[in-house]
Protein backbone atom coordinates (compact mmCIF):
# COMPACT_ATOMS: atom_id res chain seq x y z
CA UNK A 1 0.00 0.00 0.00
CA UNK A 2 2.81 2.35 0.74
CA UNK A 3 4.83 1.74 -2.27
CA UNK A 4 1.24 2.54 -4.02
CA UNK A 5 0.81 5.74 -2.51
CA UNK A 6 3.92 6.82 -3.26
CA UNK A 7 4.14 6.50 -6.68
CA UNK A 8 0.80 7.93 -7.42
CA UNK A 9 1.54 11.04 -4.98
CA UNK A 10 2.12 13.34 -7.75
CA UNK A 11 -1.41 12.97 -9.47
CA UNK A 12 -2.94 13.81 -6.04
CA UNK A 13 -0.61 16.99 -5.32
CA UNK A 14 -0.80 19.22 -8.63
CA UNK A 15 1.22 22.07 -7.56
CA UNK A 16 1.12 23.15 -11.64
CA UNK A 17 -2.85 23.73 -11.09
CA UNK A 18 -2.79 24.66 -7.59
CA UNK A 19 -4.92 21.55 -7.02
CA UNK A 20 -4.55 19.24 -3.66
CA UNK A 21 -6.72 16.50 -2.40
CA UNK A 22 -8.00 16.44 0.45
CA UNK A 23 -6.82 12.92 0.75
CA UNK A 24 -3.51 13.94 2.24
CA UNK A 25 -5.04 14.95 5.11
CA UNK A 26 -7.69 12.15 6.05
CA UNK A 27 -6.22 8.99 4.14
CA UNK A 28 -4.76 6.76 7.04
CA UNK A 29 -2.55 5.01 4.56
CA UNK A 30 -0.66 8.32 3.39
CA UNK A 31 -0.17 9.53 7.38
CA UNK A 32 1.37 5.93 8.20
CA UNK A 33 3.92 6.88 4.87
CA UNK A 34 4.17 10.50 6.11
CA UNK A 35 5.87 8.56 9.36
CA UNK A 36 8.22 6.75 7.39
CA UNK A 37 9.08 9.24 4.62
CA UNK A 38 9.11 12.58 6.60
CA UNK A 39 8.70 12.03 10.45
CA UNK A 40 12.04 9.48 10.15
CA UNK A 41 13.88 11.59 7.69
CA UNK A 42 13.10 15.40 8.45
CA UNK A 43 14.90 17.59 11.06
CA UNK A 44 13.01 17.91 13.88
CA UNK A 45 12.52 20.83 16.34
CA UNK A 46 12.57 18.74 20.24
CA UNK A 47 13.41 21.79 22.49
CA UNK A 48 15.41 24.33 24.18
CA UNK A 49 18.84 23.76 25.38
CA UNK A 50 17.54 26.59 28.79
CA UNK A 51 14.70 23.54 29.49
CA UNK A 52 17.87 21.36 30.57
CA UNK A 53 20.52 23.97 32.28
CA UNK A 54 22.11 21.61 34.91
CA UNK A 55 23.24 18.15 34.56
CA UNK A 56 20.73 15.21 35.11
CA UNK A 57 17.80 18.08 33.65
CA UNK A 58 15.55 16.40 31.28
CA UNK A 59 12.97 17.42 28.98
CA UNK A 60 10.29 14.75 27.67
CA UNK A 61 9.68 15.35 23.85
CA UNK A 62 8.33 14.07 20.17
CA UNK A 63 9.66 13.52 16.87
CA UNK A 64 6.67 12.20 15.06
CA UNK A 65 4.60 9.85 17.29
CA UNK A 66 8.00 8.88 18.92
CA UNK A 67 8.97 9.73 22.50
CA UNK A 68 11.76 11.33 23.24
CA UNK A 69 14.34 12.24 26.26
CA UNK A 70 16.01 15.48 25.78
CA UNK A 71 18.46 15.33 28.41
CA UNK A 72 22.28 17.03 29.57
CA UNK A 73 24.27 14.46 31.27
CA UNK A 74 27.07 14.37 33.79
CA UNK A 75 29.47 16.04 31.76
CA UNK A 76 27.32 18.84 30.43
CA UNK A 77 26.25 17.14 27.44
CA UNK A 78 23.26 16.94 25.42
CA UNK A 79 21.83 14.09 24.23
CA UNK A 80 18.30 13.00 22.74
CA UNK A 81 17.14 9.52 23.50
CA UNK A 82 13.94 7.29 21.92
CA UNK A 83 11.82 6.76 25.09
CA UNK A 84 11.47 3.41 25.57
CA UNK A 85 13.45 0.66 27.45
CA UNK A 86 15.76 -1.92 24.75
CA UNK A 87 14.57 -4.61 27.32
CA UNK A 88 10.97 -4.73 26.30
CA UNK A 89 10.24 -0.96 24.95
CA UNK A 90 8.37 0.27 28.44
CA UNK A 91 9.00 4.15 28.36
CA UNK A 92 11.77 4.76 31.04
CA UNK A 93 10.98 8.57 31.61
CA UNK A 94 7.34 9.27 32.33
CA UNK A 95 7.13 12.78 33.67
CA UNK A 96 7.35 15.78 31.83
CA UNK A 97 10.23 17.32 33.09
CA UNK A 98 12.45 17.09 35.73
CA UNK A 99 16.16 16.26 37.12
CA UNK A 100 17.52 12.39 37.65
CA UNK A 101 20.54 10.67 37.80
CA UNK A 102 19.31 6.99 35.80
CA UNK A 103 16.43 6.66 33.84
CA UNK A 104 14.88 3.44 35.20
CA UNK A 105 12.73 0.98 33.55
CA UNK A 106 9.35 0.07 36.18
CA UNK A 107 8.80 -3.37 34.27
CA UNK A 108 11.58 -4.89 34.45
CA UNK A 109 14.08 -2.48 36.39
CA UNK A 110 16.46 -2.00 33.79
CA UNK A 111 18.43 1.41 34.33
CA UNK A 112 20.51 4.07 32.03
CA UNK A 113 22.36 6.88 33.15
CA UNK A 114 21.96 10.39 31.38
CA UNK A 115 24.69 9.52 28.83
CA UNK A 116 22.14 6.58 27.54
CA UNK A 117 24.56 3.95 28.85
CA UNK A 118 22.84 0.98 30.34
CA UNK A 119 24.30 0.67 33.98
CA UNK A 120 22.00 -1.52 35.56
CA UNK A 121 20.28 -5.12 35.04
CA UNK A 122 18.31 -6.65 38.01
CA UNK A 123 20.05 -10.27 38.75
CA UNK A 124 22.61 -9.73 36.36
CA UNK A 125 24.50 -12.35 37.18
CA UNK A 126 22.05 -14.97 38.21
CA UNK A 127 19.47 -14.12 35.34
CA UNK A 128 22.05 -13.50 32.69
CA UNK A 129 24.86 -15.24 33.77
CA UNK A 130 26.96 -12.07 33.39
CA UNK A 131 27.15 -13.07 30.08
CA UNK A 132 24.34 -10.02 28.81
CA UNK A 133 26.93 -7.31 26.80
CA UNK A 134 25.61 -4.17 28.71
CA UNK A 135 27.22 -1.66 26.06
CA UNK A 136 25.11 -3.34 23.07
CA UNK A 137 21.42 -2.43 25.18
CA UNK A 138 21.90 1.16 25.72
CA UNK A 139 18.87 3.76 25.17
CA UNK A 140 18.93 4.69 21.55
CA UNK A 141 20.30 7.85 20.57
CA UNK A 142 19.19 10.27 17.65
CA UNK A 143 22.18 9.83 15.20
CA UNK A 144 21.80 13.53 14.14
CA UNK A 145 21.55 16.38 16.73
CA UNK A 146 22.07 20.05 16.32
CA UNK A 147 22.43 23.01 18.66
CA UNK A 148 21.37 25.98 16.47
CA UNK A 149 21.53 29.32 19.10
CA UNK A 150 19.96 27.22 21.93
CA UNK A 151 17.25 25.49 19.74
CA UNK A 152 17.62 21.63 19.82
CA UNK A 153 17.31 19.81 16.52
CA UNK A 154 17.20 16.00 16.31
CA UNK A 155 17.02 13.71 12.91
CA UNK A 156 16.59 9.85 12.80
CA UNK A 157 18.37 9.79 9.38
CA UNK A 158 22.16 9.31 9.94
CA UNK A 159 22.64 9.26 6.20
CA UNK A 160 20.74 12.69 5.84
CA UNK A 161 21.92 15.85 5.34
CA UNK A 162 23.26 17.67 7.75
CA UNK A 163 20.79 20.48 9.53
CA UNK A 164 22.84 23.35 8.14
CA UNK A 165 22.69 21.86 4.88
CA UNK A 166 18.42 20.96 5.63
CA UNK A 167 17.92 24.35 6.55
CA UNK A 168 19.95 26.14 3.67
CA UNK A 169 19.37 29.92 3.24
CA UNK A 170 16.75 29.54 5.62
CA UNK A 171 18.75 29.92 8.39
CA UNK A 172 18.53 34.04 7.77
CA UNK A 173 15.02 33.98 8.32
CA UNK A 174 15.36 31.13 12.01
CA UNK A 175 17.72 33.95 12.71
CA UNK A 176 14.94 36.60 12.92
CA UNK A 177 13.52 34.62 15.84
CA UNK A 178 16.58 33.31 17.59
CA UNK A 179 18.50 35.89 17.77
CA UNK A 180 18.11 38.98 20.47
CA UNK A 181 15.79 41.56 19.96
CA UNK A 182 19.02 44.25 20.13
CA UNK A 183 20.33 42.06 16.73
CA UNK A 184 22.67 40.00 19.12
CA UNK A 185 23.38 36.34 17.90
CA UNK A 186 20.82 34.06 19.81
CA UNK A 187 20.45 34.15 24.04
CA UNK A 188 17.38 33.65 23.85
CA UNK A 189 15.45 31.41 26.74
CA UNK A 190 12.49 29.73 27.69
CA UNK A 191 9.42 31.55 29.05
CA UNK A 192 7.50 29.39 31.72
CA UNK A 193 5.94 26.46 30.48
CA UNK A 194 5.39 24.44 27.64
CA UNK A 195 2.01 24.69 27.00
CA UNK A 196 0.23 22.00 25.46
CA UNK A 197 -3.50 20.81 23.99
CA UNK A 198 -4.76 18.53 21.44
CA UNK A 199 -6.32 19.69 18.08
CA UNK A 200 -8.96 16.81 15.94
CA UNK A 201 -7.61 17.74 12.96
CA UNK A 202 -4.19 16.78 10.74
CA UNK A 203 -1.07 18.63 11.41
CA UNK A 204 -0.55 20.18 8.21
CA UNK A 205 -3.65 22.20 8.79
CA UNK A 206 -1.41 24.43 11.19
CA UNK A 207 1.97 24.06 9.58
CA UNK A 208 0.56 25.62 6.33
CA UNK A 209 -1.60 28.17 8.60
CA UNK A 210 2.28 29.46 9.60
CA UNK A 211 4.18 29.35 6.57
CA UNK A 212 2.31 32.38 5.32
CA UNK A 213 -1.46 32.43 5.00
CA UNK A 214 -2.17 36.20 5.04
CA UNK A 215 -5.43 35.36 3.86
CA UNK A 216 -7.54 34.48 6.54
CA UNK A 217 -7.39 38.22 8.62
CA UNK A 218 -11.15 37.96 8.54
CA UNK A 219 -11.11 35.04 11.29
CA UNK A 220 -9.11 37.07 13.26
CA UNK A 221 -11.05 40.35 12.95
CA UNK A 222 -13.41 40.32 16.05
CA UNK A 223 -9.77 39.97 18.16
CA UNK A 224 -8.50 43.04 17.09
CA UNK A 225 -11.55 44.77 17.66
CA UNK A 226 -10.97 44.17 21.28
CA UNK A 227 -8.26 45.05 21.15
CA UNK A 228 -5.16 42.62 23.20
CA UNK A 229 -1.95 44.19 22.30
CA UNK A 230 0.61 45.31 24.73
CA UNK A 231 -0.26 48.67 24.08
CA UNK A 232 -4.12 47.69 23.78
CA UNK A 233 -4.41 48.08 19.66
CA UNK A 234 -5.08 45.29 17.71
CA UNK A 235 -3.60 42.11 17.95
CA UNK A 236 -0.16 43.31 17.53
CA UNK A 237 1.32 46.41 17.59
CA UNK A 238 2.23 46.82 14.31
CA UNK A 239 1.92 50.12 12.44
CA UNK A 240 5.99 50.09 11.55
CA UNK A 241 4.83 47.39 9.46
CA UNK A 242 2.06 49.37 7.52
CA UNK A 243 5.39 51.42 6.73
CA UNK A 244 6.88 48.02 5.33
CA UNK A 245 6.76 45.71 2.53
CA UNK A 246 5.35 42.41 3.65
CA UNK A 247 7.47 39.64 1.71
CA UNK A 248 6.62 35.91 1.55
CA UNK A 249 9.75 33.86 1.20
CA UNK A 250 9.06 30.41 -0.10
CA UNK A 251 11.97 27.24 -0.43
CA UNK A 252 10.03 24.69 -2.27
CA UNK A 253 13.06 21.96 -2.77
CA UNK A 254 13.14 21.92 0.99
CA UNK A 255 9.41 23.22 2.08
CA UNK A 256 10.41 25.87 4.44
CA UNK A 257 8.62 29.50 4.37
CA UNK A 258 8.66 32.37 5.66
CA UNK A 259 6.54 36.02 6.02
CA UNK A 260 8.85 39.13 6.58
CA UNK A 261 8.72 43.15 6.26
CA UNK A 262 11.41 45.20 4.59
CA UNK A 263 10.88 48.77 6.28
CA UNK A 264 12.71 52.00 5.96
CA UNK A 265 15.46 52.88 9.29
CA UNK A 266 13.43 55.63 10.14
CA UNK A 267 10.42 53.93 10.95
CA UNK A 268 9.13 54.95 14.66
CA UNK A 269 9.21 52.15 17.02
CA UNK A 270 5.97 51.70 19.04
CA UNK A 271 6.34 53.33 22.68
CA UNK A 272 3.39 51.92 24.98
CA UNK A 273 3.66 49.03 26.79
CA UNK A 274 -0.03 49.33 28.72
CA UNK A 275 1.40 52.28 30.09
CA UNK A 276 4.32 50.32 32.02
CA UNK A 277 7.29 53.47 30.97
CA UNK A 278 10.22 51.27 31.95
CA UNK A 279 9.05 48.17 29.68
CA UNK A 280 8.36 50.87 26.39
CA UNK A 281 11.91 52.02 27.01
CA UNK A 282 13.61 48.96 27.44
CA UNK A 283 12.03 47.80 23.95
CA UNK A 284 13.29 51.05 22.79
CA UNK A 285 16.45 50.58 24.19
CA UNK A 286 16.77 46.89 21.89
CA UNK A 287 15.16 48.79 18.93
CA UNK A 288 17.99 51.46 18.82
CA UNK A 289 20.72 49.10 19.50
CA UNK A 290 19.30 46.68 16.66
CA UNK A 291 19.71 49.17 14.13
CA UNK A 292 23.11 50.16 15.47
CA UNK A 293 24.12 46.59 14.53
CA UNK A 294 22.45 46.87 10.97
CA UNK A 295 24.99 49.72 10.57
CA UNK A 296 22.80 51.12 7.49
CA UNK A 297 21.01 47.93 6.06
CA UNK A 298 17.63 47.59 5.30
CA UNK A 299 15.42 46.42 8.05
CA UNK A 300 14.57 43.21 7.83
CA UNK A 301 11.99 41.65 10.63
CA UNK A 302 10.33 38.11 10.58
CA UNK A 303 6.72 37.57 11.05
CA UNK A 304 5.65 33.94 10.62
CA UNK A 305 7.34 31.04 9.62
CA UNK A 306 7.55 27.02 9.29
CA UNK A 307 10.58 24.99 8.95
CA UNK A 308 9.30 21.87 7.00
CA UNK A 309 7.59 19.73 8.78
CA UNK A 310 6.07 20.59 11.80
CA UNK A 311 7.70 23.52 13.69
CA UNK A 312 6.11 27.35 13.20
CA UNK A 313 6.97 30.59 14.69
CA UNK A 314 5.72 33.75 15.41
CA UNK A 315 9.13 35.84 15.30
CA UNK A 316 7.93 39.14 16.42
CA UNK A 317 5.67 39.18 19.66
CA UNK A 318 4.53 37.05 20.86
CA UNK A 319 8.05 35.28 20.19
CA UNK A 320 6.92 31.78 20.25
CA UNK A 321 7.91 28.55 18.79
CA UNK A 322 4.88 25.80 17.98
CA UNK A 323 5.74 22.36 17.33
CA UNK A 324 2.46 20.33 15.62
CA UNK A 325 3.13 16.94 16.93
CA UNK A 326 1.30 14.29 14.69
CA UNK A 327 -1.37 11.89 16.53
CA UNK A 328 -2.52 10.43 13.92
CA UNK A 329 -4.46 11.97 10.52
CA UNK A 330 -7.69 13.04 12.51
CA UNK A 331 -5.63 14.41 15.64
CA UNK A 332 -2.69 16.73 16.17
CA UNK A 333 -1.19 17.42 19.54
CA UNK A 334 0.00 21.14 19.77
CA UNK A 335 3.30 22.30 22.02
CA UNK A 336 4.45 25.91 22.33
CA UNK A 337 7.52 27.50 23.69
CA UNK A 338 7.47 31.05 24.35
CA UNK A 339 11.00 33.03 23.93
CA UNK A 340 12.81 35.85 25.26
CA UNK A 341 16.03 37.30 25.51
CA UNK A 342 18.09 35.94 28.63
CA UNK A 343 18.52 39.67 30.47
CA UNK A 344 15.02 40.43 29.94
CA UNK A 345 14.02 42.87 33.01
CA UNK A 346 11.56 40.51 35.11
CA UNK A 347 9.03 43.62 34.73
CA UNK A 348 9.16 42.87 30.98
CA UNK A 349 9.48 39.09 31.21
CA UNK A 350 5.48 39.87 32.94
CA UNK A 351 3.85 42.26 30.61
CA UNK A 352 5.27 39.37 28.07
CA UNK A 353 3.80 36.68 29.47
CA UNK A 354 0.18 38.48 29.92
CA UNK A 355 0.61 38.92 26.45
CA UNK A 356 1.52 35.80 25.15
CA UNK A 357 -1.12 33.81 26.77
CA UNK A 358 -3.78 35.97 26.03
CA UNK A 359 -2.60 35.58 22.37
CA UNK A 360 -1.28 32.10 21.52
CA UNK A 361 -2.07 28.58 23.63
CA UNK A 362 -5.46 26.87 24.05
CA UNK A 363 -6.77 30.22 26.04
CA UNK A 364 -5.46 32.70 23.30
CA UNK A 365 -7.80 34.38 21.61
CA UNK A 366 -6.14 34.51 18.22
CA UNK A 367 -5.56 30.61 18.42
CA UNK A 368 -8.83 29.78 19.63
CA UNK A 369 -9.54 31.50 15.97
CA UNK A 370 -7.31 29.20 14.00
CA UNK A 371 -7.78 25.95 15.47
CA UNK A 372 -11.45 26.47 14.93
CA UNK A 373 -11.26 26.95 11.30
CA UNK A 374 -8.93 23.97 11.30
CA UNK A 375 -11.03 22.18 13.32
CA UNK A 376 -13.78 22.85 10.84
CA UNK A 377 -12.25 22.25 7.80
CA UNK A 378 -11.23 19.15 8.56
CA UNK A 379 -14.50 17.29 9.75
CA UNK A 380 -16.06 18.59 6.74
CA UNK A 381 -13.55 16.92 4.64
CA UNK A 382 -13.44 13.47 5.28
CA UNK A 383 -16.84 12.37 3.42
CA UNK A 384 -16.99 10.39 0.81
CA UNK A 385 -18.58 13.27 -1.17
CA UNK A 386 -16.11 15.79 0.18
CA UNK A 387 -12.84 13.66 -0.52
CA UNK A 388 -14.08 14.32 -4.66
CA UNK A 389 -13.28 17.94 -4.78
CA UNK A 390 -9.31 19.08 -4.33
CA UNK A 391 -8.87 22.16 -1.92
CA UNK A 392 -7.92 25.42 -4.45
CA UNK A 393 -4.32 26.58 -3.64
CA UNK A 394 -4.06 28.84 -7.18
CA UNK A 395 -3.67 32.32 -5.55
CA UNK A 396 -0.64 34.19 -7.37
CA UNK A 397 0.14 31.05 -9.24
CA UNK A 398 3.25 33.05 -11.63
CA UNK A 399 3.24 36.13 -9.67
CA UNK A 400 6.55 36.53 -8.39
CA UNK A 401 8.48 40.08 -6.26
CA UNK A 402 11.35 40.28 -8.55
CA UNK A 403 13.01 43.04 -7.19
CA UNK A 404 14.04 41.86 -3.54
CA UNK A 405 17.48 40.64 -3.20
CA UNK A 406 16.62 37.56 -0.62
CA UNK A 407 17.03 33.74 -0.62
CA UNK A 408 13.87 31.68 -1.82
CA UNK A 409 10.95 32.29 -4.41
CA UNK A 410 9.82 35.50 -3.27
CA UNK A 411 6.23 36.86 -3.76
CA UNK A 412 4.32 39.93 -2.03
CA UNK A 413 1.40 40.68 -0.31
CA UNK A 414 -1.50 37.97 0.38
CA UNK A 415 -0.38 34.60 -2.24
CA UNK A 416 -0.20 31.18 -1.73
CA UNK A 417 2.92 30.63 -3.02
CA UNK A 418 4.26 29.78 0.49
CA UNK A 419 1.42 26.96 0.57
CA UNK A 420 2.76 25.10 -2.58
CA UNK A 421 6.54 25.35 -1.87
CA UNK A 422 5.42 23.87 1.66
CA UNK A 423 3.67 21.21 -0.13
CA UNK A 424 6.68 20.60 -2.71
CA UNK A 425 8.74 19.96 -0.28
CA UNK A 426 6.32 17.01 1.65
CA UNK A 427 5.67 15.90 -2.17
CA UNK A 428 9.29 15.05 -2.46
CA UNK A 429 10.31 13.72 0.93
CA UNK A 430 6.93 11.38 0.34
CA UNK A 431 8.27 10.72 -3.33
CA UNK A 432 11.81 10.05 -2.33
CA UNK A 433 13.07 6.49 -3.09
């Protein structure tokens, strides 16, 4: 059945017409080859290096429908283990988060240090004779890991590329996120919590949502009436962008994408913070020194983003980081990591954190919006009537900005050519022999 789907992918994905059926996000059989073709292959966004500061910190993650241990060991190390004992495959780390010295099996009592090394065997000798080789059974390790500015990437591939090479030019957009708010190269940290909530549709619902659909403002148009910026206008606070030129960046060999805004220097910065001075200067304070740094360029700020597969970001505020863990085709489970810069003021770090909740998460008001429409969408498309008609992605089908200098097939203003080079790149990781 897999080999099937495979080959017969393309007739089912017609970038050329903007055509996609709505098979790829109901059909069991093509989310069980999504597993092995993308989940197994892709980089994969597990967490923050700040969620494990001290040795014997652990973090409990995904990659796909895998568990994982993200975890720093004795020596300071990082390391990212499959969850599940080599004994008989119990998981040997059942809490989120937390500090230990061994990770220890409760079915059989097998045990592995934070290096993955297994150190202990209940009746080792009288059971196994002493004969078990103890450096053969270890936890298994992610053969591809990368630290990129404190964000923890993890691929299952060990003949894949590398995640420098995965990411490509891309990188200069990640950057727009990472990095510090005063254009300082990453220190950036965790905010709280991860928060996280279940969604019944498919993950790609969300991951396309990110990599630039500009179109959908009118779900989101009762929020900004209210009103829940950090200044109290809008959803954001974002009239230097009205001074801007909103760019979609698309990279459809590898399926990342990207939203950004190319503004004048001399744009004014926004000064209210809910009428909390010291937090409007400090942002100030960043603004000024970011354009220091720029030293002339053209101001470049992210928006939205996806790296292909499964991790978005919102790279202004709120600074966040969602990861749309796959539960199968009908069910997604959503995580999301909120970021700041490590010597935020705590009076800033607070007005953030109002913010971001009220925004993103299960209780923010603009997600509440999208996961609705998601939610939607995707019960009304898995009828047998329904499954007939392709969703339309044809919007600026030829229409490209040719007059930015930046990596990627650029277009401008609302377009959905960040939908099909998202959707290239899953048609030729699911294509890929």
């Amino acid at each position: 059945m897999a080999t099937t789907i495979s080959r017969s992918m393309g007739s089912i994905v017609n970038l050329d017409e903007g055509e996609i059926s709505r098979e790829i996000f109901v059909n069991e059989d093509i989310y069980a080859q999504e597993q092995e073709q993308v989940f197994s292959k892709a980089w994969l966004f597990v967490g923050h290096e700040t969620q494990v500061p001290k040795p014997g910190d652990y973090f409990v993650s995904s990659m796909g429908e895998e568990s994982v241990i993200l975890c720093r060991d004795r020596e300071g190390e990082i390391h990212v283990f499959l969850n599940s004992c080599t004994h008989r495959g119990m998981k040997v780390c059942r809490y989120d988060e937390g500090n230990t010295p061994v990770f220890s099996c409760p079915y059989h009592g097998w045990s592995f240090a934070t290096d993955g090394k297994l150190v202990g065997v209940p009746y080792f000798k009288d059971a196994y004779k002493g004969a078990l080789d103890k450096s053969q059974w270890g936890l298994i390790e992610v053969p591809q890991m990368h630290n990129y500015k404190g964000g923890i990437w993890a691929s299952w591939d060990k003949h894949g590329p590398s995640f420098l090479e995965y990411m490509g030019d891309f990188t200069m957009y990640l950057d727009l996120l990472m990095d510090g708010r005063d254009g300082s190269e990453g220190g950036s940290e965790i905010l709280g919590g991860v928060q996280k909530w279940t969604m019944p549709n498919n993950w790609k619902f969300a991951a396309e949502n990110f990599a630039g659909d500009g179109y959908h403002n009118i779900s989101h148009r009762s929020v900004d009436m209210v009103g829940i910026g950090p200044s109290g206008l809008g959803r954001r606070d974002d009239s230097e962008y009205k001074a801007g030129r909103r760019i979609n960046v698309s990279m459809p060999r590898r399926g990342h994408a990207a939203v950004v805004e190319l503004f004048p220097q001399d744009t004014p910065q926004i000064s209210t913070y809910q009428n909390t001075a010291d937090v409007g200067e400090y942002f100030r304070y960043m603004e000024a020194e970011r354009r220091r740094r720029l030293d002339g360029k053209t101001n470049l700020l992210g928006v939205v983003g996806t790296v292909f597969p499964n991790m978005s970001y919102l790279a202004r505020q709120p600074r966040s980081i969602a990861v749309w863990h796959p539960r199968g085709p009908n069910l997604t489970e959503a995580w999301r990591w909120f970021l700041v810069d490590k010597d935020t003021p705590e009076e800033v770090k607070d007005v953030l954190r109002h913010y971001y909740i009220r925004y993103s998460g299960p209780g923010g008001m603009t997600e509440q919006d999208d996961m609705e429409n998601w939610n939607y969408a995707h019960k009304a498309s898995r009828g047998a009537i329904a499954r007939r008609k392709p969703y339309n992605y044809q919007m600026g089908i030829g229409h490209l900005a040719k007059d930015v200098e930046l990596p990627g097939v650029l277009t401008e203003g609302i377009c959905e050519e960040n939908a099909r080079g998202f959707y290239s790149g899953w048609l030729k990781m699911m294509d890929a022999k």
